[in-house]
PDB file of N, CA and C in Angstrom:
ATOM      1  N   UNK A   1     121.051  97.102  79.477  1.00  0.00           N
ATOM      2  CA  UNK A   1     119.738  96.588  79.176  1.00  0.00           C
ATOM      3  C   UNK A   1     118.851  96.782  80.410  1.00  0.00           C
ATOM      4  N   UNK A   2     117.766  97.198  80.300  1.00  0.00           N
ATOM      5  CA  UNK A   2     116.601  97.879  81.224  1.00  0.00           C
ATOM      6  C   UNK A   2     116.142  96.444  81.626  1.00  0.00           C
ATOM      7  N   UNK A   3     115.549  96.436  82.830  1.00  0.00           N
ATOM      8  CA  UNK A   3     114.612  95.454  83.487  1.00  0.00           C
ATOM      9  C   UNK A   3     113.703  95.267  83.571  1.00  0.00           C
ATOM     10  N   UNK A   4     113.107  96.175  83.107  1.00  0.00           N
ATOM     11  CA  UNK A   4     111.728  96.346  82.862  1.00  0.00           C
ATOM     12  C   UNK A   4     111.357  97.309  82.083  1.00  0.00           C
ATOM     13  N   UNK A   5     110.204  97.314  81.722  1.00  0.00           N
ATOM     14  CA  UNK A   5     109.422  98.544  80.044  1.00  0.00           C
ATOM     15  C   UNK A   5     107.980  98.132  80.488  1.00  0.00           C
ATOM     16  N   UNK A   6     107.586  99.568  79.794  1.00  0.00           N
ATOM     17  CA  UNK A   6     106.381 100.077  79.730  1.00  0.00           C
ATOM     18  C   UNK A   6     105.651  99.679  78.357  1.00  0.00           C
ATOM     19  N   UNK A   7     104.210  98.832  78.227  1.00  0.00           N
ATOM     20  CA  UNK A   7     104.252  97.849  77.139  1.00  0.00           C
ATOM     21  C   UNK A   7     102.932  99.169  76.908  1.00  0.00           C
ATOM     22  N   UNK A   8     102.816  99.687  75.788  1.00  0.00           N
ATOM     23  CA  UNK A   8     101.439 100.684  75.323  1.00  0.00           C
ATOM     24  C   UNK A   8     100.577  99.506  73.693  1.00  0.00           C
ATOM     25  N   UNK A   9      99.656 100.343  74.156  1.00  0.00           N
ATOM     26  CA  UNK A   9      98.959  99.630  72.499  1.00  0.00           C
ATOM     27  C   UNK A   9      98.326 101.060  72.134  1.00  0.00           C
ATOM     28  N   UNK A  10      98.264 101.402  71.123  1.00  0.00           N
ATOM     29  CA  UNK A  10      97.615 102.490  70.705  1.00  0.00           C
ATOM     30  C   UNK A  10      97.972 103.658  71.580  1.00  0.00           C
ATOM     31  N   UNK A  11      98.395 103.568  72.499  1.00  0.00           N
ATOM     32  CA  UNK A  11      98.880 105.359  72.993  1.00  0.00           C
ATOM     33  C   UNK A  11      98.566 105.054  74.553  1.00  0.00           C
ATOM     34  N   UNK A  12      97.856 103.434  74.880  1.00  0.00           N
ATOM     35  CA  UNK A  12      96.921 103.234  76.151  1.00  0.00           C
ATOM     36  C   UNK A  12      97.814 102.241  76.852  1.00  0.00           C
ATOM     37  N   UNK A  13      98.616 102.673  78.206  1.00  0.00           N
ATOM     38  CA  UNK A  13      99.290 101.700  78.718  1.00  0.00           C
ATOM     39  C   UNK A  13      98.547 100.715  79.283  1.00  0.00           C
ATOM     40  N   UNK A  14      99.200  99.111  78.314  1.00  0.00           N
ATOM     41  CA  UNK A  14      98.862  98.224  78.652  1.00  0.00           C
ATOM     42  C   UNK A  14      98.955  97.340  80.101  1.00  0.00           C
ATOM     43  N   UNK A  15     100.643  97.611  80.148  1.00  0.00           N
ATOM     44  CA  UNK A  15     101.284  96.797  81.292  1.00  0.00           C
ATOM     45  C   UNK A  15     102.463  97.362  81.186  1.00  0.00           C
ATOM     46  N   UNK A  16     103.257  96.624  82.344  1.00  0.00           N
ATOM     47  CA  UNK A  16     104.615  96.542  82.386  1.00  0.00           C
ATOM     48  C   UNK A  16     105.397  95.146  82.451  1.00  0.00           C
ATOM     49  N   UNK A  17     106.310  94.823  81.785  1.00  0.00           N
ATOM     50  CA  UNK A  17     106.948  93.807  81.913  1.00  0.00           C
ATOM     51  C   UNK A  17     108.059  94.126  82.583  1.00  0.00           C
ATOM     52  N   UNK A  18     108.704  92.781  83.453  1.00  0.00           N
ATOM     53  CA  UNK A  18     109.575  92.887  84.401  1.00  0.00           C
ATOM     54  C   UNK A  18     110.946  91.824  84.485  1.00  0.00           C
ATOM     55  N   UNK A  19     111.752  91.649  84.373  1.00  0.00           N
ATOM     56  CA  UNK A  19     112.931  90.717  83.561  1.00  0.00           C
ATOM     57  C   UNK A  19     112.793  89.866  85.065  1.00  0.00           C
ATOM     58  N   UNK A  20     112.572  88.599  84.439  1.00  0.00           N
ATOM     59  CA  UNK A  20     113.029  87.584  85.796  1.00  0.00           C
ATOM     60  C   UNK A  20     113.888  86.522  85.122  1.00  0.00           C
ATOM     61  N   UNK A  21     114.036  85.382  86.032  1.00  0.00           N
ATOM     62  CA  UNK A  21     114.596  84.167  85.406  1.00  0.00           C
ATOM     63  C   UNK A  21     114.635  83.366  83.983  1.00  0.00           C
ATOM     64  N   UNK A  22     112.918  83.536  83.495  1.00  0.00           N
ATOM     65  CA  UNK A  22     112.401  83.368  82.732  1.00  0.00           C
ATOM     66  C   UNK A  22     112.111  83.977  81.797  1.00  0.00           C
ATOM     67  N   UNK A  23     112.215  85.524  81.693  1.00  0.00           N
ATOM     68  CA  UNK A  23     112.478  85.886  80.796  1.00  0.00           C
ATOM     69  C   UNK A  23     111.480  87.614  81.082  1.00  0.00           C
ATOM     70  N   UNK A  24     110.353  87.999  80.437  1.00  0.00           N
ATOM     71  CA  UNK A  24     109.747  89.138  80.919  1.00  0.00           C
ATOM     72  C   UNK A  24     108.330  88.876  81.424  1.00  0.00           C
ATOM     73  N   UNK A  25     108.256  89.122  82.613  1.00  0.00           N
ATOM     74  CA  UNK A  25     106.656  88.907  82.632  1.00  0.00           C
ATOM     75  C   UNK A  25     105.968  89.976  82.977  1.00  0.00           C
ATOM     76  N   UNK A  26     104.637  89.999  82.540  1.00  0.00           N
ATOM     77  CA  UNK A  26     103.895  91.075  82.403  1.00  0.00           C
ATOM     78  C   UNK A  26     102.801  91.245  83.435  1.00  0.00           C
ATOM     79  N   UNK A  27     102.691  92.410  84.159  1.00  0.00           N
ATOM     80  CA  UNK A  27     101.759  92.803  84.985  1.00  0.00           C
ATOM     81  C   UNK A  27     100.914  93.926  84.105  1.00  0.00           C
ATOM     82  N   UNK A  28      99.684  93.174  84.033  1.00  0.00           N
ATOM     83  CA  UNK A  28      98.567  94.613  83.264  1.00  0.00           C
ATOM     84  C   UNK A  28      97.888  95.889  84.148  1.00  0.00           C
ATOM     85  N   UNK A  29      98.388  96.957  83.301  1.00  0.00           N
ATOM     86  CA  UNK A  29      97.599  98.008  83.946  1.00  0.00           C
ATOM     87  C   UNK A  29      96.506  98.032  83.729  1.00  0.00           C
ATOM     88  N   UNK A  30      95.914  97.969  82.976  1.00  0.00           N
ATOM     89  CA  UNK A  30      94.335  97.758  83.178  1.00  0.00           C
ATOM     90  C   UNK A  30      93.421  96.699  83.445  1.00  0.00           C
ATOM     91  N   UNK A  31      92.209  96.570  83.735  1.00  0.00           N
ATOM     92  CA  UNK A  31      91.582  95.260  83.585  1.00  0.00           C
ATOM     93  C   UNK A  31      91.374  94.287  82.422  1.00  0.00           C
ATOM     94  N   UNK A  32      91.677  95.520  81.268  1.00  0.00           N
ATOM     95  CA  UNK A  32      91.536  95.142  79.580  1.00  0.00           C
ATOM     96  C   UNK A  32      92.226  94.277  79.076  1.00  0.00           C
ATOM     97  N   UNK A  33      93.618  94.515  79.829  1.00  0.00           N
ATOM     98  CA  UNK A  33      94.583  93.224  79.892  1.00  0.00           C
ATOM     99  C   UNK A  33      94.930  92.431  80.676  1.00  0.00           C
ATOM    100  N   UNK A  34      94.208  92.089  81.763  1.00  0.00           N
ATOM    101  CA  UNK A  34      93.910  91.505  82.335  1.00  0.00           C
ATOM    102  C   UNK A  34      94.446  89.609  82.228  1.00  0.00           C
ATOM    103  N   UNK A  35      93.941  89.709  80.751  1.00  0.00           N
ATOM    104  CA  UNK A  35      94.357  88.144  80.290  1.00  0.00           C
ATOM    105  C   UNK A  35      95.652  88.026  79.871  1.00  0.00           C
ATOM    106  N   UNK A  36      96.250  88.880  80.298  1.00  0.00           N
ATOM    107  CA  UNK A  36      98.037  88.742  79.619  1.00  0.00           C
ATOM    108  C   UNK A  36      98.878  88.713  81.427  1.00  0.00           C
ATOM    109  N   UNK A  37      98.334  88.940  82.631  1.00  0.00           N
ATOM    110  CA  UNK A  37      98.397  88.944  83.776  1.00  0.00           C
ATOM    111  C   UNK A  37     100.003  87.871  84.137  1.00  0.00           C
ATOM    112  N   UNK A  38     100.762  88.079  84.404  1.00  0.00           N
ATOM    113  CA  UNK A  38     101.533  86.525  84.671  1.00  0.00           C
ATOM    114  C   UNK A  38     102.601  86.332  83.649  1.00  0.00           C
ATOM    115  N   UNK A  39     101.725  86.152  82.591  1.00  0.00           N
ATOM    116  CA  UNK A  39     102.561  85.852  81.353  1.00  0.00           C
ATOM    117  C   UNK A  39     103.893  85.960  80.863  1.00  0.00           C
ATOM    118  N   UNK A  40     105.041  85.331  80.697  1.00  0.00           N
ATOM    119  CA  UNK A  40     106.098  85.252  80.620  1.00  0.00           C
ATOM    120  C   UNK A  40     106.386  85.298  78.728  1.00  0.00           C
ATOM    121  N   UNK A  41     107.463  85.934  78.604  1.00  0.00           N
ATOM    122  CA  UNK A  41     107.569  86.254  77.635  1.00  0.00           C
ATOM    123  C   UNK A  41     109.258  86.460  77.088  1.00  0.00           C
ATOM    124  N   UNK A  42     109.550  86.009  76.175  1.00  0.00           N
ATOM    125  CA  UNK A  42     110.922  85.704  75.489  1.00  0.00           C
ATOM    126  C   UNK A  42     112.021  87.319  76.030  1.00  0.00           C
ATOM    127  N   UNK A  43     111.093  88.339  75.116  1.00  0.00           N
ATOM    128  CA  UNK A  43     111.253  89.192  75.351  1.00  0.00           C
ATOM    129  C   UNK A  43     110.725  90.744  75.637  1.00  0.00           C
ATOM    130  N   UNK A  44     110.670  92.352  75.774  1.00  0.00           N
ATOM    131  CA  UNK A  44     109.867  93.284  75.854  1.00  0.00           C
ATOM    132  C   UNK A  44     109.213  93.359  74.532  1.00  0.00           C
ATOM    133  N   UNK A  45     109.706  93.141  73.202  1.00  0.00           N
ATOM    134  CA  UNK A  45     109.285  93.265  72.170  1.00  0.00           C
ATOM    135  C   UNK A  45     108.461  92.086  72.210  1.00  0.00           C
ATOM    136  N   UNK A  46     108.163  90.922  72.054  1.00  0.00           N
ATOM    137  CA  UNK A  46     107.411  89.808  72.385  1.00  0.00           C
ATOM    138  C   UNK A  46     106.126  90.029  72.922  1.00  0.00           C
ATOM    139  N   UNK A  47     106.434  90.711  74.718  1.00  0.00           N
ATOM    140  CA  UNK A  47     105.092  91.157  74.932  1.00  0.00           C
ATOM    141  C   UNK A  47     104.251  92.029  74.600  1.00  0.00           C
ATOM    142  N   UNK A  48     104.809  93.255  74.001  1.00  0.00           N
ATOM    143  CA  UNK A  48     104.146  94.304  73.348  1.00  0.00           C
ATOM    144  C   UNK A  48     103.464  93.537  71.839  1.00  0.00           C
ATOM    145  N   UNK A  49     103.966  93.052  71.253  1.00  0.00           N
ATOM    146  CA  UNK A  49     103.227  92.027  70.182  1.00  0.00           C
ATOM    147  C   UNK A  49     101.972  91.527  70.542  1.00  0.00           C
ATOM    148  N   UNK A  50     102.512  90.659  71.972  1.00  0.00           N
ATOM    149  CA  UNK A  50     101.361  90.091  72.121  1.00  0.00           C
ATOM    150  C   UNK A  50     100.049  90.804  72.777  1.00  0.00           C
ATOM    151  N   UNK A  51     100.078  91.624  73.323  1.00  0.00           N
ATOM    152  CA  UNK A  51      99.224  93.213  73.807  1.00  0.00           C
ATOM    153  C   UNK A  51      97.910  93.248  72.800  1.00  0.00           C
ATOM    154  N   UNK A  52      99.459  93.619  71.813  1.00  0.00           N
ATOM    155  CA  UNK A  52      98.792  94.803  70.123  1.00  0.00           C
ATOM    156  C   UNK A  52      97.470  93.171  69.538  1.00  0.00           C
ATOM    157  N   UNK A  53      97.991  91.926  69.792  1.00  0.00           N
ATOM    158  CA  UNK A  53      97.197  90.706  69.413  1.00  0.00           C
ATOM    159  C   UNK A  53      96.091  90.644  70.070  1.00  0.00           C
ATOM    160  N   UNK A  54      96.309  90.743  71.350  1.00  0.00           N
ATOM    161  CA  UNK A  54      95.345  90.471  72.592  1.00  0.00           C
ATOM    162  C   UNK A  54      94.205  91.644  72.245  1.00  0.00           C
ATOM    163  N   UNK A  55      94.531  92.742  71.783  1.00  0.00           N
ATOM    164  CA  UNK A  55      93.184  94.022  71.675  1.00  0.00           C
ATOM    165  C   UNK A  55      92.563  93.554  71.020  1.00  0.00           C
ATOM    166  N   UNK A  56      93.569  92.626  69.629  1.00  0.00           N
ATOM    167  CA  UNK A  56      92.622  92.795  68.047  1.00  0.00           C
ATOM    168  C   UNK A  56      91.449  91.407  68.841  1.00  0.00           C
ATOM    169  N   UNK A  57      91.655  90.386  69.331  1.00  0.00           N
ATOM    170  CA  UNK A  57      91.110  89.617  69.593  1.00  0.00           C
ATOM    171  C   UNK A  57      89.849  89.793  70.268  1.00  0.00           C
ATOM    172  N   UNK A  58      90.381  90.676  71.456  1.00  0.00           N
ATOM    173  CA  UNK A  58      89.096  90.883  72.517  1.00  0.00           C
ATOM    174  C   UNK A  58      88.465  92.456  71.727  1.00  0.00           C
ATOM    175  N   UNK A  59      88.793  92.565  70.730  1.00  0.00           N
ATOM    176  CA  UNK A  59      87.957  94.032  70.179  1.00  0.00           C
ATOM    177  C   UNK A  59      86.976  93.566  69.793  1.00  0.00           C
ATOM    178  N   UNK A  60      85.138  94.429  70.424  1.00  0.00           N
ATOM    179  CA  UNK A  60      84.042  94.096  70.004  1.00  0.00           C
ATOM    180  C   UNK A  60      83.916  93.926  68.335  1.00  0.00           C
ATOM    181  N   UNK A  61      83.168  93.196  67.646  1.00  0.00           N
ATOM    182  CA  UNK A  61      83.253  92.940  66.831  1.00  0.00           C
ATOM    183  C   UNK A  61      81.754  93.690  66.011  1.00  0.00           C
ATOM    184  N   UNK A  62      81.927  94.587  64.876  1.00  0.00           N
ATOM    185  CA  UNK A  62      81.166  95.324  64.299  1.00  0.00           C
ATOM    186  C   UNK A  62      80.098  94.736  63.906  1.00  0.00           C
ATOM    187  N   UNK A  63      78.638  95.459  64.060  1.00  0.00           N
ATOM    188  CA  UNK A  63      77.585  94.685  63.520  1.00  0.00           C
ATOM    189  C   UNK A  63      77.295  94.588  62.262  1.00  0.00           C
TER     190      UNK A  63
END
């Protein structure tokens, strides 16, 4: 089992998560994710979920 993964949303690397005590936490590559920074997470699949959530949320919203 890997220690860390490469978390993408749409084809655009998000972050990387990193296995600690607690479980995976995520450092964002971009500023876009920015708000997922820290974040601890069950597992790699977990944080990539929460990524793919985090876009739909902060995606501008159509006029």
């Amino acid at each position: 089992m890997s220690d860390s993964y490469i978390i993408e949303v749409s084809s655009q690397a998000a972050g990387i998560v990193v296995r600690d005590r607690s479980g995976f936490r995520f450092f964002a590559a971009s500023e876009r994710f920015q708000g997922l920074e820290g974040q601890v997470f069950r597992t790699a699949r977990a944080a990539e979920r929460a990524a793919s959530r985090f876009v739909e949320q902060t995606a501008p919203q159509a006029a």
